[in-house]
Protein backbone atom coordinates (compact mmCIF):
# COMPACT_ATOMS: atom_id res chain seq x y z
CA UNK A 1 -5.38 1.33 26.19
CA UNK A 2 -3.64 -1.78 26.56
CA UNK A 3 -0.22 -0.21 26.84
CA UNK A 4 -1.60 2.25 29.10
CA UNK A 5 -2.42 -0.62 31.55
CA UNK A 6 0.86 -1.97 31.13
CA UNK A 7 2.90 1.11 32.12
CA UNK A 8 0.53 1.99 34.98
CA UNK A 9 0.93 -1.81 36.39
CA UNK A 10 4.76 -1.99 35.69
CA UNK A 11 5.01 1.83 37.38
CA UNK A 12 2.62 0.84 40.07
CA UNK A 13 0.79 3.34 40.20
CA UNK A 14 -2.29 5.80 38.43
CA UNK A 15 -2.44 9.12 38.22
CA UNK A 16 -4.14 11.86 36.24
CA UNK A 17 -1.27 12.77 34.46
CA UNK A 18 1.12 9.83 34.83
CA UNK A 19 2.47 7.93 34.49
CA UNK A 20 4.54 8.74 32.12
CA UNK A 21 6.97 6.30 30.29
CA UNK A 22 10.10 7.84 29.65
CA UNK A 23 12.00 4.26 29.00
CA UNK A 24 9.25 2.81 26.69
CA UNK A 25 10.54 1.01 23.64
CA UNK A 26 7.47 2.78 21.81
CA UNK A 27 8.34 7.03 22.98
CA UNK A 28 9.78 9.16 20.83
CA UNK A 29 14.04 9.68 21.97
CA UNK A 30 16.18 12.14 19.66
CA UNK A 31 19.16 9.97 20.61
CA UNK A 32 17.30 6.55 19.25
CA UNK A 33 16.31 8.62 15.81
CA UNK A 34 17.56 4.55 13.75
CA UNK A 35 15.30 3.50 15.45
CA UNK A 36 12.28 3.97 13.02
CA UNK A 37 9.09 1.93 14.92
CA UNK A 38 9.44 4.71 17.54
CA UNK A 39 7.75 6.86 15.09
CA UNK A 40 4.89 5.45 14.45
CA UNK A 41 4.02 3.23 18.09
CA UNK A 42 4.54 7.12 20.29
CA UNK A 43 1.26 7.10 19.17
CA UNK A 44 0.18 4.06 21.90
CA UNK A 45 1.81 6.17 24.71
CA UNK A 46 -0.76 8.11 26.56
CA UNK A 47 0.23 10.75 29.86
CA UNK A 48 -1.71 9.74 31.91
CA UNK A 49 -5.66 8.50 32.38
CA UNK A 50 -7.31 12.47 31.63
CA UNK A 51 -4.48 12.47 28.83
CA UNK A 52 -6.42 8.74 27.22
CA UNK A 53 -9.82 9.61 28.46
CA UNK A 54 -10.20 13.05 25.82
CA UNK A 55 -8.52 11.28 23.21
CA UNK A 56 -10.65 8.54 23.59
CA UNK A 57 -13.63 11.37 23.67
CA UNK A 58 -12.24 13.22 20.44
CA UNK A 59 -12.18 9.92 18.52
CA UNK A 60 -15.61 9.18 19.48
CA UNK A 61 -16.97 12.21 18.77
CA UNK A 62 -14.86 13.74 15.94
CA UNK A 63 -13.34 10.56 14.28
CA UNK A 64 -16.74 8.09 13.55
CA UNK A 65 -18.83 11.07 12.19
CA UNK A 66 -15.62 11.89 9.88
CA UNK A 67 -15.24 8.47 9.16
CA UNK A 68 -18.83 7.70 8.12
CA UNK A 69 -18.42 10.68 5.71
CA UNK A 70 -15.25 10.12 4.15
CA UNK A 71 -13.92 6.61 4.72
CA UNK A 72 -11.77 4.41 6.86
CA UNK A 73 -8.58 4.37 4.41
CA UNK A 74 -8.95 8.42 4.11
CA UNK A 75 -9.24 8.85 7.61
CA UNK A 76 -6.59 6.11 8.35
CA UNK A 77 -4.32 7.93 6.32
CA UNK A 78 -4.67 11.40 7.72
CA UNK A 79 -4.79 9.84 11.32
CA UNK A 80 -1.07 8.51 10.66
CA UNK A 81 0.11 11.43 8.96
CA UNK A 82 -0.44 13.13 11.97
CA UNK A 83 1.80 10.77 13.99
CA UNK A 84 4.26 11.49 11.46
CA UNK A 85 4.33 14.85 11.28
């Protein structure tokens, strides 16, 4: 959320689906592959306030009732995998 606010204050502006921050030291570039935190912080880059909003929703909804079952660490783990993969 916090980089969210960031980009929209830097950009000036909010939109539903923007904006987007192409320059961010945290996206994902193919032509900045050595640079290895890019993998893991694309995950704090959101596209937009709908974009943040469901995954906020999903989390809520999906995430605490998986994580009450199964754990933190398990969840943790499959959570980053996914921003890996």
């Amino acid at each position: 959320v916090g980089s969210f606010i960031y980009h929209c204050i830097d950009a000036g502006e909010i939109r539903p689906n923007g904006p987007v921050p192409m320059n961010s030291l945290f996206i994902y570039r193919p032509d900045k592959r050595l640079e290895l935190w890019r993998f893991f912080f694309y995950m704090l880059i959101h596209a937009g306030w709908v974009h943040l909003f469901f995954n906020m929703l999903v989390q809520v909804l999906v995430g605490i009732p998986l994580e009450m079952v199964h754990g933190s660490f398990r969840i943790g783990a499959v959570y980053l995998a996914g921003v890996l993969a």
